[in-house]
N, C-alpha and C. Protein backbone atom coordinates (compact mmCIF):
# COMPACT_ATOMS: atom_id res chain seq x y z
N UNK A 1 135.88 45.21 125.13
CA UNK A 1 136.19 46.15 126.13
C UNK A 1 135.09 47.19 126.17
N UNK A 2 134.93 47.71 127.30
CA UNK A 2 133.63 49.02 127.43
C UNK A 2 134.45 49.83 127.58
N UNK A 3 133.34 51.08 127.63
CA UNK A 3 133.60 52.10 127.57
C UNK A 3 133.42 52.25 129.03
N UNK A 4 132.68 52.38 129.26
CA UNK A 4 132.59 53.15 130.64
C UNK A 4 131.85 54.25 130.75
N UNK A 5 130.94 54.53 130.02
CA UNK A 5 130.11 55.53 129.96
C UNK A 5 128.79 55.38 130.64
N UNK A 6 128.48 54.46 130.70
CA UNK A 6 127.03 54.48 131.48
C UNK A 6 126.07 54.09 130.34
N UNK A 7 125.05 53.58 130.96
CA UNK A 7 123.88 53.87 129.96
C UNK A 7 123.01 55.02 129.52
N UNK A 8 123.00 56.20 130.71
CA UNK A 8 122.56 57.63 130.67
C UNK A 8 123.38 58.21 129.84
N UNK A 9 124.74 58.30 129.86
CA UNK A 9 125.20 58.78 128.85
C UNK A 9 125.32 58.91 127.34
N UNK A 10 125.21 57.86 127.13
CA UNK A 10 124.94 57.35 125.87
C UNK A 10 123.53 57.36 125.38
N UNK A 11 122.81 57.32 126.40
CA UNK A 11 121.22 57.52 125.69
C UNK A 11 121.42 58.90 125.49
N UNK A 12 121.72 60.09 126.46
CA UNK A 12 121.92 61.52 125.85
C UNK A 12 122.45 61.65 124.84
N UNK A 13 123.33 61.06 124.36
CA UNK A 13 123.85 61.47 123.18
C UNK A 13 123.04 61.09 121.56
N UNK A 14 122.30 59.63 121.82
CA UNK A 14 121.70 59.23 120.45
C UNK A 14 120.39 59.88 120.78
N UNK A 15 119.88 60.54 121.66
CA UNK A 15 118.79 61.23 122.30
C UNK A 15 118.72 63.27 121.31
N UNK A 16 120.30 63.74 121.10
CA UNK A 16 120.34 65.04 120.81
C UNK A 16 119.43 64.83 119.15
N UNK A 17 118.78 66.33 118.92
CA UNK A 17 118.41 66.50 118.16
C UNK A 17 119.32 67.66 117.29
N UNK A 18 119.77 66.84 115.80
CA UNK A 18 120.64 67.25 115.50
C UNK A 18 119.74 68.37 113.87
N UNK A 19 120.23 69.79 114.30
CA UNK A 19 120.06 71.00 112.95
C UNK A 19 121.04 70.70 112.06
N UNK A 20 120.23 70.04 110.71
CA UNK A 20 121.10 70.53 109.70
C UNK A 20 121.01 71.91 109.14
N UNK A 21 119.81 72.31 108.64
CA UNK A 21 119.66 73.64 108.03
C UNK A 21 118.63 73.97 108.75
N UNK A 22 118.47 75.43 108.87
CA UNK A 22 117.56 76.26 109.51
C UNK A 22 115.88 76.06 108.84
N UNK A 23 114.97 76.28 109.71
CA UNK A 23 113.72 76.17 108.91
C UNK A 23 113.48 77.12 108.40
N UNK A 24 112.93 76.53 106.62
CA UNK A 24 112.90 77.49 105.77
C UNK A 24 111.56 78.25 106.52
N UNK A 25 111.77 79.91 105.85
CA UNK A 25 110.48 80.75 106.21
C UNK A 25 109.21 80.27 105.70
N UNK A 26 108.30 80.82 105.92
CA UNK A 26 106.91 80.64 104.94
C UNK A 26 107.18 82.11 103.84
N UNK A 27 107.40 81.22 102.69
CA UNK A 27 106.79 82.48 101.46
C UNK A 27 105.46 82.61 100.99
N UNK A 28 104.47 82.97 101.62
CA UNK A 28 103.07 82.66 100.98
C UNK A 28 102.87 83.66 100.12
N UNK A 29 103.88 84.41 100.50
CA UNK A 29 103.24 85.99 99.05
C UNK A 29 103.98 85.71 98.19
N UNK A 30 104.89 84.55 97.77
CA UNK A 30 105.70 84.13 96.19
C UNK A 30 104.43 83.42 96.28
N UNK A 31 103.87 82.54 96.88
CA UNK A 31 103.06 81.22 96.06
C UNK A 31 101.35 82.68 95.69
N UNK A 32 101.08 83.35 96.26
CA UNK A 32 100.22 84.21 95.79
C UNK A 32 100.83 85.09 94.54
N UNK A 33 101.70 85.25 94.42
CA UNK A 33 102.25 86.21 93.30
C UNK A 33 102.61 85.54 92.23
N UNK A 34 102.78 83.86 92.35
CA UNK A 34 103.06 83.06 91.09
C UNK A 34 101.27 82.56 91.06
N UNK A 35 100.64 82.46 92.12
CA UNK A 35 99.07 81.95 91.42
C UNK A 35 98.37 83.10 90.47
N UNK A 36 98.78 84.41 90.89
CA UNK A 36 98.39 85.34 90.02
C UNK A 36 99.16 85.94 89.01
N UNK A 37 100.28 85.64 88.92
CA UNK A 37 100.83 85.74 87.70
C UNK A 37 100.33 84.28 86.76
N UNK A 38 100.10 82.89 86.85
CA UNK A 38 99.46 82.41 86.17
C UNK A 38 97.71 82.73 85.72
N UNK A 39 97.31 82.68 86.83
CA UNK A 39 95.60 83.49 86.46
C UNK A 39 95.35 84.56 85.50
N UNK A 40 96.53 85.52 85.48
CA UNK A 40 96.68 86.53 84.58
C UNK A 40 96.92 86.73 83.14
N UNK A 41 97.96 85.03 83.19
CA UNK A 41 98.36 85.11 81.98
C UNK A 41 97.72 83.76 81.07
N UNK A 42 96.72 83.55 82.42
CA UNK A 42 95.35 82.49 81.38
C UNK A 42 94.24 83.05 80.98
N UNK A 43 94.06 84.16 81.57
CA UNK A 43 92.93 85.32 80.89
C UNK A 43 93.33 86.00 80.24
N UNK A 44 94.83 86.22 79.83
CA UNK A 44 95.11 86.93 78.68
C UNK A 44 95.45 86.19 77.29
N UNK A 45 96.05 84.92 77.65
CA UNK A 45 95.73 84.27 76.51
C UNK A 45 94.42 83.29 75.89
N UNK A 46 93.52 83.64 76.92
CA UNK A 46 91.86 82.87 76.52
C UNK A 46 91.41 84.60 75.56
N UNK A 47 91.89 85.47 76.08
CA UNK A 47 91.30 87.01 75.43
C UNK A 47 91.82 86.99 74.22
N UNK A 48 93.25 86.41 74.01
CA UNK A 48 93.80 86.68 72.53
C UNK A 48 93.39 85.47 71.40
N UNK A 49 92.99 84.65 72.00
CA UNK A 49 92.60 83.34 70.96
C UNK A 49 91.60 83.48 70.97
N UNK A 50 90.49 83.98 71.29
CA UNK A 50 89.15 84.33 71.13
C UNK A 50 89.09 85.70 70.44
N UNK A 51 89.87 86.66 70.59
CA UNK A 51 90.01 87.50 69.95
C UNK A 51 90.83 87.13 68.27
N UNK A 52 91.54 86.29 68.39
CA UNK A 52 92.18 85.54 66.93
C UNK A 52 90.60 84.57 65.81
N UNK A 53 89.96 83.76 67.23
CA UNK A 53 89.19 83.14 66.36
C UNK A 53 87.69 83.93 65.74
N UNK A 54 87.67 85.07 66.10
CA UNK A 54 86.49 85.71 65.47
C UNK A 54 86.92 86.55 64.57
N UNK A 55 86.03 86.21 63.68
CA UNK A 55 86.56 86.74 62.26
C UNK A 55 85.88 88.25 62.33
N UNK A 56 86.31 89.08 61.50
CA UNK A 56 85.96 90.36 61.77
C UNK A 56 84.58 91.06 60.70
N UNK A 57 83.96 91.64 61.70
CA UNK A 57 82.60 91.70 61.00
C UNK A 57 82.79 92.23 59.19
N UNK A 58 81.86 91.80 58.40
CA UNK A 58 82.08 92.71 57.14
C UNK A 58 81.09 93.70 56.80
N UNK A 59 81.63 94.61 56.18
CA UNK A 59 81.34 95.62 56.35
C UNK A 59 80.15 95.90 54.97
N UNK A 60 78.88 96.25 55.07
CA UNK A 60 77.87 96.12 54.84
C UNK A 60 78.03 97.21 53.35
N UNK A 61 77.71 96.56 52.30
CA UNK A 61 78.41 97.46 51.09
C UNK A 61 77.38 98.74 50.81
N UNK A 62 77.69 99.97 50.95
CA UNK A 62 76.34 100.56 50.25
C UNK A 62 76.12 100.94 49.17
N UNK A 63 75.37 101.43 49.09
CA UNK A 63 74.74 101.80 47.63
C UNK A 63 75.18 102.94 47.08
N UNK A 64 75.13 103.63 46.29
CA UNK A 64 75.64 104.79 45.65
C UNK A 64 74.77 105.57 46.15
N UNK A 65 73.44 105.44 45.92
CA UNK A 65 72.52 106.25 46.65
C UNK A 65 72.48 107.24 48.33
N UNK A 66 72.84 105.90 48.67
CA UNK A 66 73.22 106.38 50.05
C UNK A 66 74.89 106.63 49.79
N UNK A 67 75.53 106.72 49.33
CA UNK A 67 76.81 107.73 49.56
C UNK A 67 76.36 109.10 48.76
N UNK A 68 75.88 109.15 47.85
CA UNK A 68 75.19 110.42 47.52
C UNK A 68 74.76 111.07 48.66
N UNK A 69 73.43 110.86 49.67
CA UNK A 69 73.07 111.33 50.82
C UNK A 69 74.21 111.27 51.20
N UNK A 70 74.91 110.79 51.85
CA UNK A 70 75.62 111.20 53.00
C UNK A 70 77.08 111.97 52.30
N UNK A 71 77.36 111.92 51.52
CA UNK A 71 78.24 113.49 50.90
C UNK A 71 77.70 114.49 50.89
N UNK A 72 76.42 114.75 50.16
CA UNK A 72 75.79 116.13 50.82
C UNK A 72 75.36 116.25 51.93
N UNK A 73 75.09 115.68 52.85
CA UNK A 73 74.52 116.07 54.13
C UNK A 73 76.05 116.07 54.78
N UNK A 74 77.23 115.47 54.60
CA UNK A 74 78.47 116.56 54.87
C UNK A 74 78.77 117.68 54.49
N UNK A 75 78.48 117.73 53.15
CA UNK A 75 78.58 119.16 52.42
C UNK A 75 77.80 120.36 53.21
N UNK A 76 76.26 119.65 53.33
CA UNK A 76 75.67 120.81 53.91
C UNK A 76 76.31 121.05 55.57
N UNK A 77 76.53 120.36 56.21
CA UNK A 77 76.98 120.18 57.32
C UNK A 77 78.74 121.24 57.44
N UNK A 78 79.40 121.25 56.85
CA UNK A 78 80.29 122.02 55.88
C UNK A 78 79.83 123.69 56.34
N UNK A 79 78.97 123.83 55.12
CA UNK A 79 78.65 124.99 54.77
C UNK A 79 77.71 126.06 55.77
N UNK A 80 77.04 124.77 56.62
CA UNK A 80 76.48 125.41 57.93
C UNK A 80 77.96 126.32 58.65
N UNK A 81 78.73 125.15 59.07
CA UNK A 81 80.03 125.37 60.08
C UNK A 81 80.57 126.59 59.11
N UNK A 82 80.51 127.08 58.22
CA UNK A 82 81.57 127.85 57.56
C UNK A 82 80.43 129.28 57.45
N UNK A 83 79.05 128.97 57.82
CA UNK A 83 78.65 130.06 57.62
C UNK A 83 78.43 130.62 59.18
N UNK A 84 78.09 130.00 60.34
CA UNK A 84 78.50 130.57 61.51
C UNK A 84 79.55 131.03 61.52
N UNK A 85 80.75 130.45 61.38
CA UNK A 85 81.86 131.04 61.74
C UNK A 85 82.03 132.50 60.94
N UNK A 86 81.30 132.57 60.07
CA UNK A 86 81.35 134.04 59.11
C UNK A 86 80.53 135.30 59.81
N UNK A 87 79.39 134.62 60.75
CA UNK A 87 78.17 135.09 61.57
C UNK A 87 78.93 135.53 62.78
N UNK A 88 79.99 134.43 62.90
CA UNK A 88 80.40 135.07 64.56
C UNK A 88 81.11 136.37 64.40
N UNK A 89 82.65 136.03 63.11
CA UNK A 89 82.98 137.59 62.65
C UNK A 89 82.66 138.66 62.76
N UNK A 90 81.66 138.00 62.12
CA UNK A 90 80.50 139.66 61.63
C UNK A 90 80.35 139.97 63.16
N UNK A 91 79.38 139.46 64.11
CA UNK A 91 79.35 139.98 65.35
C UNK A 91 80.24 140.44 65.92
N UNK A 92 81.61 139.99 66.08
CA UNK A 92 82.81 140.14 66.55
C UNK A 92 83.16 141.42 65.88
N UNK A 93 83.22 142.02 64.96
CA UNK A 93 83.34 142.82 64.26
C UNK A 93 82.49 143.94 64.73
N UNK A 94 81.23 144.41 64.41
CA UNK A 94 80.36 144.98 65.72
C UNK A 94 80.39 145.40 66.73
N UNK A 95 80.40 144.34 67.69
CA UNK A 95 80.61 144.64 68.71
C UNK A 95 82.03 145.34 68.87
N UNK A 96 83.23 145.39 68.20
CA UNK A 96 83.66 145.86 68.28
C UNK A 96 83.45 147.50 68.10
N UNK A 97 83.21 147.86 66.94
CA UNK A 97 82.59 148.92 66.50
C UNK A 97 81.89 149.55 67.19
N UNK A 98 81.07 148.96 68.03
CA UNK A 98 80.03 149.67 69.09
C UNK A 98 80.76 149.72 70.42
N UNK A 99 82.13 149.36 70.88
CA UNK A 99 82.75 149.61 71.93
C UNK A 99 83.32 150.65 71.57
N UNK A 100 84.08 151.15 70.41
CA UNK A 100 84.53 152.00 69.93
C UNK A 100 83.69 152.97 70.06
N UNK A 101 82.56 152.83 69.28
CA UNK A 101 81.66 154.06 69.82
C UNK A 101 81.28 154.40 71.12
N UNK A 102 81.06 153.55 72.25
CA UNK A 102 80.94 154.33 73.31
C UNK A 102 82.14 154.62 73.74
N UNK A 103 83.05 154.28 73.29
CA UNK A 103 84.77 154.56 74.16
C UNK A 103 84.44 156.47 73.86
N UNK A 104 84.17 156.94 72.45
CA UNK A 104 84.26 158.04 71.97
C UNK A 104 83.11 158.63 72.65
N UNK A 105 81.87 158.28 72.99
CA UNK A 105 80.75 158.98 73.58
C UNK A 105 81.09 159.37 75.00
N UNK A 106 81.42 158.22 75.52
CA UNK A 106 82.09 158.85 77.04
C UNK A 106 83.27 159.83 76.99
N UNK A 107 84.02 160.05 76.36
CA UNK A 107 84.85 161.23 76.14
C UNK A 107 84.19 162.29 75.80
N UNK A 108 83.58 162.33 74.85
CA UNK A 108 82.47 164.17 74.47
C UNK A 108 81.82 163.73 75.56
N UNK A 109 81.27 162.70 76.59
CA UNK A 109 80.19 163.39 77.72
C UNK A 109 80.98 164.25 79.14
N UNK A 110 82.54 163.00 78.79
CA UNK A 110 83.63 164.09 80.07
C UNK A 110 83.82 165.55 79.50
N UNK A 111 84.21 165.55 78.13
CA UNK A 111 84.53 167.00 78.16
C UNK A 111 83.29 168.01 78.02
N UNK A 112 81.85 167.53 78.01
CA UNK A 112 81.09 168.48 78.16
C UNK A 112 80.61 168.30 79.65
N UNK A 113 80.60 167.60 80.19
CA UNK A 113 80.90 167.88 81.84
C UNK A 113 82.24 169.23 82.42
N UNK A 114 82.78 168.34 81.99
CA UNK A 114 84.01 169.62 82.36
C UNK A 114 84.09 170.96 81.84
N UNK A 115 83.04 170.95 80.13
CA UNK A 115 83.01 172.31 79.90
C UNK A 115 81.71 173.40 80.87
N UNK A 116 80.84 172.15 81.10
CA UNK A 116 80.01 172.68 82.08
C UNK A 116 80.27 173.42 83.34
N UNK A 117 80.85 172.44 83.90
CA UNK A 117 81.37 172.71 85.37
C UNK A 117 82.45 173.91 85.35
N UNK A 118 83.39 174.41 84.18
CA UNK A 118 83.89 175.44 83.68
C UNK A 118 83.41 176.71 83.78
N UNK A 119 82.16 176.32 83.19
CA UNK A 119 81.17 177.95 83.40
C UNK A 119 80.42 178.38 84.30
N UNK A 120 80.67 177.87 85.27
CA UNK A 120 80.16 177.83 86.69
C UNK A 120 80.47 178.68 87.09
């Protein structure tokens, strides 16, 4: 038995184009943000195994001689720093002293101005 539909009809129908799911977006900034999160974390582990496989320099033994020099030439180095700072004091000190003194000179020059101008 037929249908009765026609042949147009039926071609429209095996003709529809049928959506299952929507088209996915483009993520190109996940596939950039996972290429550089790997790039990142292959230059950081080429930095740490190269940094693991070099052995660390040794350290060149010296002589007594030369730690002799170089304790006194701290020492003297020392005694420099401790004798400026005794030098600056002292100046600091001074100069104080000599502000003091003119603080007092300008006072006897006001009151002998004023005793001047008094006897006028």
């Amino acid at each position: 038995m037929a249908i009765g539909f026609g042949h147009t009809a039926t071609q429209r129908l095996s003709h529809v184009g049928l959506v299952v799911a929507p088209r996915r977006a483009s993520r190109w900034w996940l596939r950039v943000a996972v290429a550089a999160l790997v790039l990142s974390s292959g230059v950081t582990g080429g930095w740490l195994w190269r940094e693991s496989s070099i052995p660390p320099p040794e350290a060149a033994a010296a002589s007594s001689a030369e730690v002799r020099a170089l304790r006194s030439e701290a020492e003297q180095g020392r005694l420099a720093l401790r004798l400026s700072e005794a030098r600056g004091r002292e100046l600091e000190h001074q100069i104080n002293t000599l502000n003091q003194q003119l603080a007092e000179t300008q006072e006897q020059l006001t009151f002998f101005k004023k005793a001047h101008e008094g006897k006028r």
